[in-house]
C-alpha atoms as a PDB file:
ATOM      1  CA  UNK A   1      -0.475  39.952   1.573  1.00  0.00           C
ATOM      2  CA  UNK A   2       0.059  36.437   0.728  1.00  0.00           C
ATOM      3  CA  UNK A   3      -2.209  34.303  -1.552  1.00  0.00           C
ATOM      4  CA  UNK A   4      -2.277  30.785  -0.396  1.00  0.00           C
ATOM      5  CA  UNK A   5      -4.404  29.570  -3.186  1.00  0.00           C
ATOM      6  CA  UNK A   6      -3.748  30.633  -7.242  1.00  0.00           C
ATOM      7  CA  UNK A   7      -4.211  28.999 -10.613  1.00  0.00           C
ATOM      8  CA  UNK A   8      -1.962  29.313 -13.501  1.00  0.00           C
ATOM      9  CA  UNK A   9      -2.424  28.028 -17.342  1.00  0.00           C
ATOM     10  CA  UNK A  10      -5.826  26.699 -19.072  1.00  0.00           C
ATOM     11  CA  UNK A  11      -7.697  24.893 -16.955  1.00  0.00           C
ATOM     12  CA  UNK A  12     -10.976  25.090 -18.810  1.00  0.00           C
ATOM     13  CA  UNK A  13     -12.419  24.195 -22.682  1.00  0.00           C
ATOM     14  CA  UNK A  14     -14.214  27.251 -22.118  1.00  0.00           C
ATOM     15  CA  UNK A  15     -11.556  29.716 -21.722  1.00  0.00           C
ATOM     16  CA  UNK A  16      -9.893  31.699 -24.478  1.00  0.00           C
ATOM     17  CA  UNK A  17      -6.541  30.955 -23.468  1.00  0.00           C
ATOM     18  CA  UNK A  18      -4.440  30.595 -20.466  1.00  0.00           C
ATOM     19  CA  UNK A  19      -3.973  32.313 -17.050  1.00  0.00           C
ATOM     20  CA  UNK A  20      -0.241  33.651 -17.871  1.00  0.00           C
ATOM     21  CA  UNK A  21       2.135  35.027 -15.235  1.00  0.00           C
ATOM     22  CA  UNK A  22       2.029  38.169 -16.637  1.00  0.00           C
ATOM     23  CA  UNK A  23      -1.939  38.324 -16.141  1.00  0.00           C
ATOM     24  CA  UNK A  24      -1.524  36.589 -12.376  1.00  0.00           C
ATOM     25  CA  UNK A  25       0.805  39.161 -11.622  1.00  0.00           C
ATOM     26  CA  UNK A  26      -0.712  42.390 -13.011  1.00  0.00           C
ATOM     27  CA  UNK A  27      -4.149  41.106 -10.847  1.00  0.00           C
ATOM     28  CA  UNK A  28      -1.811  40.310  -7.890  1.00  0.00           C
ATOM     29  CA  UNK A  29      -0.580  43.986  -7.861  1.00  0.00           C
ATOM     30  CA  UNK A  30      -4.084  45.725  -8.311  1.00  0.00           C
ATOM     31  CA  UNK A  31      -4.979  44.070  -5.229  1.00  0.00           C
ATOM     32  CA  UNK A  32      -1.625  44.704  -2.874  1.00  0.00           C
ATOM     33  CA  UNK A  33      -0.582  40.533  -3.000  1.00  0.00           C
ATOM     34  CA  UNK A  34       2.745  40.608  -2.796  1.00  0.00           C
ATOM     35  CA  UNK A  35       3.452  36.580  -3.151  1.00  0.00           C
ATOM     36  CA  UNK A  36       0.860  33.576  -4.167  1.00  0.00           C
ATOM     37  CA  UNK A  37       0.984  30.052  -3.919  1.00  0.00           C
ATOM     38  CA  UNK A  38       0.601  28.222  -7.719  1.00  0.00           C
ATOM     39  CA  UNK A  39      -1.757  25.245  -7.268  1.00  0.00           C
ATOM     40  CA  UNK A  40      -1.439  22.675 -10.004  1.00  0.00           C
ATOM     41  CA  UNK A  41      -4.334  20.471 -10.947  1.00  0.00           C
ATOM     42  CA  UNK A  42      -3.018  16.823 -11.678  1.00  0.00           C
ATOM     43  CA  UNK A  43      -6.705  14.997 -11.067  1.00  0.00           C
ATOM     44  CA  UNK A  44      -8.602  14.084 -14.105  1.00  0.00           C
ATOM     45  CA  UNK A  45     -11.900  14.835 -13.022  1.00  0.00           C
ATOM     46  CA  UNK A  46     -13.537  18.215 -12.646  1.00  0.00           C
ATOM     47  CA  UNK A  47     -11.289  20.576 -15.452  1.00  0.00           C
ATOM     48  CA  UNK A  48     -10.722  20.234 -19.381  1.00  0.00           C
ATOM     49  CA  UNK A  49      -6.841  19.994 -19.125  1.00  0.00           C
ATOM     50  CA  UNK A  50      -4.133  19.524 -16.694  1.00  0.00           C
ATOM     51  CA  UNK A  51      -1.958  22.134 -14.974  1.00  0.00           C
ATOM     52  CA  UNK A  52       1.461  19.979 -14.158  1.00  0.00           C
ATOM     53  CA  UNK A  53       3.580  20.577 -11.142  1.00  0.00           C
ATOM     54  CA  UNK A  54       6.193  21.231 -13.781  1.00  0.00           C
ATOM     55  CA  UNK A  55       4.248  24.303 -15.335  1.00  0.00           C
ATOM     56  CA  UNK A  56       3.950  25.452 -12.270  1.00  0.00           C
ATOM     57  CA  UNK A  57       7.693  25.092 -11.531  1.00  0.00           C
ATOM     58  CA  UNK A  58       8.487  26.782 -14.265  1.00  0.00           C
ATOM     59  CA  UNK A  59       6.805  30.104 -13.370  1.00  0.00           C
ATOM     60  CA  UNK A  60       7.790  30.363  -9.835  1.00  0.00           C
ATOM     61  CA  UNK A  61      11.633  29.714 -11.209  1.00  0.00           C
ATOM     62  CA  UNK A  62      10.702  32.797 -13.266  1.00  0.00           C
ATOM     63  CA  UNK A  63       9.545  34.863 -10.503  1.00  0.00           C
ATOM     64  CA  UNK A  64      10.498  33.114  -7.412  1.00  0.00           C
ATOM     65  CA  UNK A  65      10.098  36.490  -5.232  1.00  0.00           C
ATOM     66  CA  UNK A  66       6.631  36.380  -6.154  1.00  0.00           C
ATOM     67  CA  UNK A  67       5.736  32.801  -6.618  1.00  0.00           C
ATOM     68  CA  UNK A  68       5.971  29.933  -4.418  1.00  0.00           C
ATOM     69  CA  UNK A  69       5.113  26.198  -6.261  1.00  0.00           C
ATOM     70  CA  UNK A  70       2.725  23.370  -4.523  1.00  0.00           C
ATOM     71  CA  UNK A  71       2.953  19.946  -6.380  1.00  0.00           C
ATOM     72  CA  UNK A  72       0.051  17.782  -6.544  1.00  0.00           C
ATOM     73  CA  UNK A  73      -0.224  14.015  -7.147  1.00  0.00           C
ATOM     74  CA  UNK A  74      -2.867  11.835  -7.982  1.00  0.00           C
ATOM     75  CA  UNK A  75      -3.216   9.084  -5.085  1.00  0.00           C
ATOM     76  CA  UNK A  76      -3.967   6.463  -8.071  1.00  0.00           C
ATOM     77  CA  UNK A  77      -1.262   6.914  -9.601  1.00  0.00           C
ATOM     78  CA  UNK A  78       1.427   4.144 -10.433  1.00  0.00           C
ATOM     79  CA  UNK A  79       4.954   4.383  -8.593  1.00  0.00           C
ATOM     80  CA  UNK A  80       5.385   4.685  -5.195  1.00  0.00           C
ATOM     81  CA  UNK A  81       4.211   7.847  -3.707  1.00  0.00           C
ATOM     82  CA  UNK A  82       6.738   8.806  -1.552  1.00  0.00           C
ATOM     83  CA  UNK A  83       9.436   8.682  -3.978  1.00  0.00           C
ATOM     84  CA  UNK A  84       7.202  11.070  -6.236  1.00  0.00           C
ATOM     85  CA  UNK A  85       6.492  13.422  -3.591  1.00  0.00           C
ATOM     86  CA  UNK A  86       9.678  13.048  -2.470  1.00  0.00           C
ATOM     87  CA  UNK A  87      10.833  14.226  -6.121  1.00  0.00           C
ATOM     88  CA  UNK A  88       8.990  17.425  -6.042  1.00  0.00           C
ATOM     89  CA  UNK A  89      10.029  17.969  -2.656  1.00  0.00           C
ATOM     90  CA  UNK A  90      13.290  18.446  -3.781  1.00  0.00           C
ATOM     91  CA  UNK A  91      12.700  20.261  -6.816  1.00  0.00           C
ATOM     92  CA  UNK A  92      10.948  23.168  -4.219  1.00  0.00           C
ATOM     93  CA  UNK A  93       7.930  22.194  -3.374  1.00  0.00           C
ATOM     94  CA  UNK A  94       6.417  23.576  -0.421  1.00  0.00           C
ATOM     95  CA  UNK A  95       2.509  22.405  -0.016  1.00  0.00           C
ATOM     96  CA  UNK A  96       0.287  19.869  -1.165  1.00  0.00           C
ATOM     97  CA  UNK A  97      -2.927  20.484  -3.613  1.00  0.00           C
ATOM     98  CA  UNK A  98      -5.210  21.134  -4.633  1.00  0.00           C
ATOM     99  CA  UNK A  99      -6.622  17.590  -4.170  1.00  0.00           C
ATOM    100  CA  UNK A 100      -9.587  17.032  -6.151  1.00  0.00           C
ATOM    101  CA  UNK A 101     -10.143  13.064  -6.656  1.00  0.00           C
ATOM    102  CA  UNK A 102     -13.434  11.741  -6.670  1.00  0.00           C
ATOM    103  CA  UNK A 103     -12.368   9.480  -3.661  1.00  0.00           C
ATOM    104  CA  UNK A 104     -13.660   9.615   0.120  1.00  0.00           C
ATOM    105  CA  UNK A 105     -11.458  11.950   1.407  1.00  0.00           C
ATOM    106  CA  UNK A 106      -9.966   9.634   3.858  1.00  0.00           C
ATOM    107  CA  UNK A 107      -9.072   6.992   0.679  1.00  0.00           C
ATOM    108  CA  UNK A 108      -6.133   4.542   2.450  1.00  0.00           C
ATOM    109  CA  UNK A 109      -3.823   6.138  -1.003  1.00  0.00           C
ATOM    110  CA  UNK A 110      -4.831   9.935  -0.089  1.00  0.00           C
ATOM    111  CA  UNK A 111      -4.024   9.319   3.958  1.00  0.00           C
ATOM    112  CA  UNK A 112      -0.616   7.960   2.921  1.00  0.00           C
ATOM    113  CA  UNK A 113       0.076  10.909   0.806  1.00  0.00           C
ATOM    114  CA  UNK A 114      -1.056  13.273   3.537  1.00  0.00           C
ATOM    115  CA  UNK A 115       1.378  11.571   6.265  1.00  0.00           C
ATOM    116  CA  UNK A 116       4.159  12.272   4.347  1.00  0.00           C
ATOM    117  CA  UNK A 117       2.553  15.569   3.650  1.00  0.00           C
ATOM    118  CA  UNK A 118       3.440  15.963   7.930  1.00  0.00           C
ATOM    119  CA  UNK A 119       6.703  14.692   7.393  1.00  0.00           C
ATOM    120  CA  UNK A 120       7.731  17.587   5.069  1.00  0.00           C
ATOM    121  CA  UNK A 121       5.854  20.055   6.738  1.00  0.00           C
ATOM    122  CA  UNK A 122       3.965  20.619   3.866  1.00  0.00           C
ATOM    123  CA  UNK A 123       0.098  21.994   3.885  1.00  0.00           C
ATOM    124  CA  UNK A 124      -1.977  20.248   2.316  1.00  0.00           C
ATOM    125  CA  UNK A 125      -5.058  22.072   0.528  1.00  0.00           C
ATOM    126  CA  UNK A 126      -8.391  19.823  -0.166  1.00  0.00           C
ATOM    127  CA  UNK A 127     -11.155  21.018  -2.601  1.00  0.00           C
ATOM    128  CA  UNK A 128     -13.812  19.438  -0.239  1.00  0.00           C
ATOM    129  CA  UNK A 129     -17.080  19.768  -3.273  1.00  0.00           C
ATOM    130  CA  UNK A 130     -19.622  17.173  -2.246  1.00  0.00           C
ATOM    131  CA  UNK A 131     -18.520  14.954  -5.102  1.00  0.00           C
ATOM    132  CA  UNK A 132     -14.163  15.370  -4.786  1.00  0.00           C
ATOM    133  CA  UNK A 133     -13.072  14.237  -1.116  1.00  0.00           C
ATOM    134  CA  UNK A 134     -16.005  13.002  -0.651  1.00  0.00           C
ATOM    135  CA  UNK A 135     -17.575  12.951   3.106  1.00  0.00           C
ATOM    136  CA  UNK A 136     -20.874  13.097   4.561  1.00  0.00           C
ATOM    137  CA  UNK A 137     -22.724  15.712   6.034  1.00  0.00           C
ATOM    138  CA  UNK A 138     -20.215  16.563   9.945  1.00  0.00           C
ATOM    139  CA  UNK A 139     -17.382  15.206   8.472  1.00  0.00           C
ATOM    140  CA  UNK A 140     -17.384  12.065  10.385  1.00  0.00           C
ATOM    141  CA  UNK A 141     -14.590  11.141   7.733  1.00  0.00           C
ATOM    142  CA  UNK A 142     -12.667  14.049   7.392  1.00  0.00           C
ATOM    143  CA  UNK A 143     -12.417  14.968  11.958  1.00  0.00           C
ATOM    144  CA  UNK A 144     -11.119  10.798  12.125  1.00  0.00           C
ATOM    145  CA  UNK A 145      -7.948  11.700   9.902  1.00  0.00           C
ATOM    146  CA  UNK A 146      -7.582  14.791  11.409  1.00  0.00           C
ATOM    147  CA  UNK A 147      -6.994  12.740  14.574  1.00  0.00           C
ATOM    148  CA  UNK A 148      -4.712  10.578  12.828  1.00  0.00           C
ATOM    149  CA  UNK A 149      -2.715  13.251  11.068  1.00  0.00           C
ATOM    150  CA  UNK A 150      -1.777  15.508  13.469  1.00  0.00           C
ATOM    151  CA  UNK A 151       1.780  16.526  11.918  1.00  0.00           C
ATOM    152  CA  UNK A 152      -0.568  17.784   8.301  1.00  0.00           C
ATOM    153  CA  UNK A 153      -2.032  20.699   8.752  1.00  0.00           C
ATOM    154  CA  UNK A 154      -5.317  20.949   6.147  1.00  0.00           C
ATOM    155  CA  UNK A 155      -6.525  23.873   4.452  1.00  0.00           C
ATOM    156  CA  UNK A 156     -10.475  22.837   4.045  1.00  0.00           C
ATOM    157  CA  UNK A 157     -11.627  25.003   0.868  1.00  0.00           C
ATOM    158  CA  UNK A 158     -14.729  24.857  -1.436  1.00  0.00           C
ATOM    159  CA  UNK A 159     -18.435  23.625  -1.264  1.00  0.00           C
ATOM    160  CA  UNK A 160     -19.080  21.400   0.958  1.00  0.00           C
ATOM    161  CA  UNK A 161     -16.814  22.699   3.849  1.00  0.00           C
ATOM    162  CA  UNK A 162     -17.970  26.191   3.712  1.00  0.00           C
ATOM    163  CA  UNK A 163     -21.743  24.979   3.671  1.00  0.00           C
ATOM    164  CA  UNK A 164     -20.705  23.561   6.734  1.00  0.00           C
ATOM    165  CA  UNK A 165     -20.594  26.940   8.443  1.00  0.00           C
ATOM    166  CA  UNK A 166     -24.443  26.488   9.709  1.00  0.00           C
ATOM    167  CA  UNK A 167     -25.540  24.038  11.588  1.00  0.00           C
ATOM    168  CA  UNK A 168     -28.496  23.314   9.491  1.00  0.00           C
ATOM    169  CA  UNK A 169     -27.080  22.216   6.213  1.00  0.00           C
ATOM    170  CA  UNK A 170     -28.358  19.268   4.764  1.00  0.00           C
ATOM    171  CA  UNK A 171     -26.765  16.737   2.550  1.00  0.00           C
ATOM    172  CA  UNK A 172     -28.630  18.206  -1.022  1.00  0.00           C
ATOM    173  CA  UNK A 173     -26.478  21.616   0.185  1.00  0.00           C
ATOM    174  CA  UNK A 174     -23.216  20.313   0.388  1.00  0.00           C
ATOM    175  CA  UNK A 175     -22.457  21.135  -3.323  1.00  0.00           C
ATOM    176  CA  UNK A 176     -23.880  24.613  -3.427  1.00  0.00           C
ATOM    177  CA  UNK A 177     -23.772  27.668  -1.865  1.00  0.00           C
ATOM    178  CA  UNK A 178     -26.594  28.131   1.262  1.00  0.00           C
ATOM    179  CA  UNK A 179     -27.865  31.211   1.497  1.00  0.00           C
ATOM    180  CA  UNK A 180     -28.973  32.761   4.252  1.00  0.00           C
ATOM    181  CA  UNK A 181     -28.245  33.577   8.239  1.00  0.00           C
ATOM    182  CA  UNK A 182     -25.993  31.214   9.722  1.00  0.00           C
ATOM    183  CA  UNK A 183     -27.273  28.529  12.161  1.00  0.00           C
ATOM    184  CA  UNK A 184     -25.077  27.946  15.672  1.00  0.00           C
ATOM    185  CA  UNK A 185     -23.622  24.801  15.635  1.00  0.00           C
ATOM    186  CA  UNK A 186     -22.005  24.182  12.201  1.00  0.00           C
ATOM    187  CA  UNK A 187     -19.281  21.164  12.064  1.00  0.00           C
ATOM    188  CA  UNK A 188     -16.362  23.501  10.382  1.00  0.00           C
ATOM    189  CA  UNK A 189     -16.613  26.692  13.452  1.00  0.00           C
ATOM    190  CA  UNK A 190     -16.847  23.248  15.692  1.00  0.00           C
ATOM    191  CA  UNK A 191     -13.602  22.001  13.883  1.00  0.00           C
ATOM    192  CA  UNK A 192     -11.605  24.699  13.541  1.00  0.00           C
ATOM    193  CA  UNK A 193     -11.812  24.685  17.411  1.00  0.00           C
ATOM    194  CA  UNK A 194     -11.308  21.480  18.082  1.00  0.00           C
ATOM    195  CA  UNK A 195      -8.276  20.027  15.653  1.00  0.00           C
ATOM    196  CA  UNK A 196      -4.894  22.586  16.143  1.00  0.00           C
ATOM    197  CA  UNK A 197      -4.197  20.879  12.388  1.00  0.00           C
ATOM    198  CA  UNK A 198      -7.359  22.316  10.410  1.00  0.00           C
ATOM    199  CA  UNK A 199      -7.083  25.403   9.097  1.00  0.00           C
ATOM    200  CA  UNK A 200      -9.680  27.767   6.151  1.00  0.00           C
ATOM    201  CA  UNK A 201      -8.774  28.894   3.069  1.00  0.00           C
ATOM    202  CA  UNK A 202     -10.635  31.274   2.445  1.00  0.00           C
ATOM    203  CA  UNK A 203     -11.161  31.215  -1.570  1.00  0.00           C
ATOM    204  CA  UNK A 204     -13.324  31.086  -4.440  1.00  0.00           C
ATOM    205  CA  UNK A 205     -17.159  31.560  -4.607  1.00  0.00           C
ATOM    206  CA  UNK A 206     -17.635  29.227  -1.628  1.00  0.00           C
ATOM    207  CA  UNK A 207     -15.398  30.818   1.083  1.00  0.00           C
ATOM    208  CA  UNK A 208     -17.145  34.330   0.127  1.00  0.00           C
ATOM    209  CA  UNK A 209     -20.247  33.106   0.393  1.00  0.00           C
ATOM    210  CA  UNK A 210     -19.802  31.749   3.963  1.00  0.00           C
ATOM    211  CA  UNK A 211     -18.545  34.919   5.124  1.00  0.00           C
ATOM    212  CA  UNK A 212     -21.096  37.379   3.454  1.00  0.00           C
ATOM    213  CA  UNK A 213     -24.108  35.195   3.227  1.00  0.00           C
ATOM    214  CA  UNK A 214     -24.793  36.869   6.943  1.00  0.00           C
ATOM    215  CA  UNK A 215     -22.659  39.853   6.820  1.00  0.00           C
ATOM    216  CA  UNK A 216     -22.719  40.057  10.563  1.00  0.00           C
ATOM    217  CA  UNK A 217     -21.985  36.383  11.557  1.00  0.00           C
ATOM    218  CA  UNK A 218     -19.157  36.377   9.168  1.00  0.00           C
ATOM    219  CA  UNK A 219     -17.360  39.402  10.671  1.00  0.00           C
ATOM    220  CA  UNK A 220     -17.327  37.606  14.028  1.00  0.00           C
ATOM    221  CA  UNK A 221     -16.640  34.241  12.368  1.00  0.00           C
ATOM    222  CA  UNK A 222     -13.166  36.533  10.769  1.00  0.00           C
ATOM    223  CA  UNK A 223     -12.581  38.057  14.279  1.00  0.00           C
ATOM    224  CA  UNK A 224     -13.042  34.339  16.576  1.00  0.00           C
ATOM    225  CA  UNK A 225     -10.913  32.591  14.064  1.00  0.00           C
ATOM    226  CA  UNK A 226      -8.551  34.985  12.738  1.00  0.00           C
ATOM    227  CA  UNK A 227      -5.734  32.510  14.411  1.00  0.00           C
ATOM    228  CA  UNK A 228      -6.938  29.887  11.608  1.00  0.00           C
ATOM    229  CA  UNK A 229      -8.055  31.746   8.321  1.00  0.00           C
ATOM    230  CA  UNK A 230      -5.624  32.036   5.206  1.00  0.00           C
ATOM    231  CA  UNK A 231      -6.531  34.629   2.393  1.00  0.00           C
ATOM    232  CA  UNK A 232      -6.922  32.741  -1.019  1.00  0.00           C
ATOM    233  CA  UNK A 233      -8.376  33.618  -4.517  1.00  0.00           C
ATOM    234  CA  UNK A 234      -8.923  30.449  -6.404  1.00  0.00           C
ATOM    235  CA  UNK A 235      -8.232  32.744  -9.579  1.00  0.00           C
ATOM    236  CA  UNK A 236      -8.459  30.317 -12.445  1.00  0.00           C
ATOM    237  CA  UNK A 237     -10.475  31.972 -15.176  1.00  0.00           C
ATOM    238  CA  UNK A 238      -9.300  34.743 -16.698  1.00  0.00           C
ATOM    239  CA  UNK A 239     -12.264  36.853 -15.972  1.00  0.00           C
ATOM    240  CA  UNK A 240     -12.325  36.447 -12.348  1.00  0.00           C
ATOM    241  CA  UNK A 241     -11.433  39.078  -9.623  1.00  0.00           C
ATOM    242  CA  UNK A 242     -10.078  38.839  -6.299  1.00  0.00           C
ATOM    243  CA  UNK A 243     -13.403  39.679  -4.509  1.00  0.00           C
ATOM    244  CA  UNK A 244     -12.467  38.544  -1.498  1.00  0.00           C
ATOM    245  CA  UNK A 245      -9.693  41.043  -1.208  1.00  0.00           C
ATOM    246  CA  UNK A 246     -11.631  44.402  -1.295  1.00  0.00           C
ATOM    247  CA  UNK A 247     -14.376  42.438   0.963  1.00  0.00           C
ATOM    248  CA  UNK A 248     -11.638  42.478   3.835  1.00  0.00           C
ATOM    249  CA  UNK A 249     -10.542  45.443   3.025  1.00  0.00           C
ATOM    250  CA  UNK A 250     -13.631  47.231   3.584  1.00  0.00           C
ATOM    251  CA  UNK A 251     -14.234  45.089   6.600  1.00  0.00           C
ATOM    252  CA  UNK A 252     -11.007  46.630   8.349  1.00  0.00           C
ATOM    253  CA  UNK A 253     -11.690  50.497   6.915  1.00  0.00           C
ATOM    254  CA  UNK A 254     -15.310  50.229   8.455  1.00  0.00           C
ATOM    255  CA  UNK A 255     -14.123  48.823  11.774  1.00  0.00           C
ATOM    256  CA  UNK A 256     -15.840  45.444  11.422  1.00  0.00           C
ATOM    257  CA  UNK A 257     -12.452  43.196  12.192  1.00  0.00           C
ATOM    258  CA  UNK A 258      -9.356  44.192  13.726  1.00  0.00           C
ATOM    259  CA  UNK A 259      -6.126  45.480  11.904  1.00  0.00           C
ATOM    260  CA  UNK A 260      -4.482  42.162  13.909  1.00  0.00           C
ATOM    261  CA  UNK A 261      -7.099  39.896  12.544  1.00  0.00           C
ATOM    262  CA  UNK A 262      -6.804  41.198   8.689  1.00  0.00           C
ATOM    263  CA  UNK A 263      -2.751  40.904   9.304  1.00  0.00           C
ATOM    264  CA  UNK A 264      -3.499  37.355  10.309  1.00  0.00           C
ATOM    265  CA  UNK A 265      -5.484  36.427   7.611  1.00  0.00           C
ATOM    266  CA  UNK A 266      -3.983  37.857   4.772  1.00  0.00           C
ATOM    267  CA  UNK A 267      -0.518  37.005   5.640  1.00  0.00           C
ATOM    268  CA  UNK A 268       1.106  35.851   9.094  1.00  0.00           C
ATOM    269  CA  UNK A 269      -0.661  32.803   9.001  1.00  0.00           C
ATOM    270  CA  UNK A 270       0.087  31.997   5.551  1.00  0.00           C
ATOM    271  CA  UNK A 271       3.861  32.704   6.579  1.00  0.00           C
ATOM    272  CA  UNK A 272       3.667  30.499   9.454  1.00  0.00           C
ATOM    273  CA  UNK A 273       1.982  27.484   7.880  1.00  0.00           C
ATOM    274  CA  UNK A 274       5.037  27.454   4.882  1.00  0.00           C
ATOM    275  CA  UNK A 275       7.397  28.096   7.651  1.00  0.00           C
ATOM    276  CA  UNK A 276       8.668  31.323   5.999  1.00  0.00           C
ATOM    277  CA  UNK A 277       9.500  32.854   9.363  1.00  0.00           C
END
């Protein structure tokens, strides 16, 4: 299995100390994940402390069978961006995220970054919260650079894309987690249809709670879409589990989704999306 979406260091005040490699990779082997992407978190908003693309560098050199680096850059930063992403490009690089800025997600600075994204065949993995690339409620932002990015492919991930799963969320729902049975007609089922580029991680609270809020739906929502679905954890305290891992494992040993759609999902489309076959 391949993680597409992993933490490493101290992201949080909170925390006693740092997710280590030693700790990612003792979790990573209870759970049968052979290789993770490390996401570094270069955004000043939302976490205590940065992760650098260097720290994360720095660990995949250490265990480069096991980890694979993503760089991320802050679209307000000073210096051109291409030459920066262009920088960690060459130092391995091989995704974008996760973006977190406080920006519309469709900010002319994050666009730019995500074209070049295309150009290097890079994903590009968007923390889409209600208050970090920022949209409103059907994505009228977020489908228009779809259509203009066609080279990126997007990983949508966290709050407010998951809540989009029903078709009757409302904008005070976009940074929580709706509870509930699923409503036909939600933007991101609509969306993973429609745009070739959009693809769903999977992770953290909010991806589990889309698919188990109504356990039934979300077996069918793994089975129609098991062509577009990438297994992620979103570890990045040191007391979290992988719970989405046993949830799809008991999914395939009770015959709820397909032995194709759980090899799909937990790593063939991950290996196709890095272009590691």
């Amino acid at each position: 299995m391949i993680d597409i979406h992993l933490h490493i260091g101290r992201l949080y005040l909170s925390e006693k100390g740092p997710l280590t490699a030693r700790h990612l990779l003792k979790l990573m082997d209870k759970h049968g994940i052979e290789q993770a992407c490390l996401l570094p978190m270069e955004n000043p908003e939302f976490t205590s402390f940065y992760v650098t693309n260097e720290e994360v560098l720095r660990a995949c050199k250490r265990h480069p069978d096991r980890f694979i680096p993503f760089c991320n850059v802050d679209p307000r930063r000073e210096g051109p961006l291409r030459g920066i992403l262009e920088y960690y490009r060459d130092l391995g690089c091989k995704g974008f995220g996760e973006g977190i800025a406080a920006l519309p997600i469709d900010d002319p600075r994050c666009v730019e970054m995500y074209a070049i994204c295309g150009e290097f065949g890079w994903p590009v993995i968007l923390d889409i919260m209600g208050v970090a690339n920022i949209d409103n409620v059907g994505f009228p932002r977020y489908q228009r650079m779809l259509r203009e990015l066609p080279d990126t492919n997007f990983l949508g991930h966290a709050m407010h894309f998951w809540a989009e799963i029903s078709g009757d969320v409302t904008a005070d729902q976009i940074t929580r987690y709706p509870k509930g049975s699923v409503t036909p007609g939600g933007t991101v089922p609509m969306m993973l249809k429609t745009y070739p580029n959009l693809f769903g991680d999977i992770s953290a609270g909010s991806g589990y709670n889309a698919l188990t809020r109504d356990p039934e739906f979300g077996y069918r929502f793994l089975e129609e879409f098991q062509d577009k679905l990438v297994l992620g954890t979103d570890i990045c305290r040191l007391d979290q589990d992988m719970m989405i891992v046993p949830y799809l494992k008991n999914a395939l040993a009770a015959g709820k989704i397909t032995r194709t759609a759980f090899t799909k999902i937990t790593r063939t489309n991950a290996e196709a999306i890095l272009h590691m076959t």
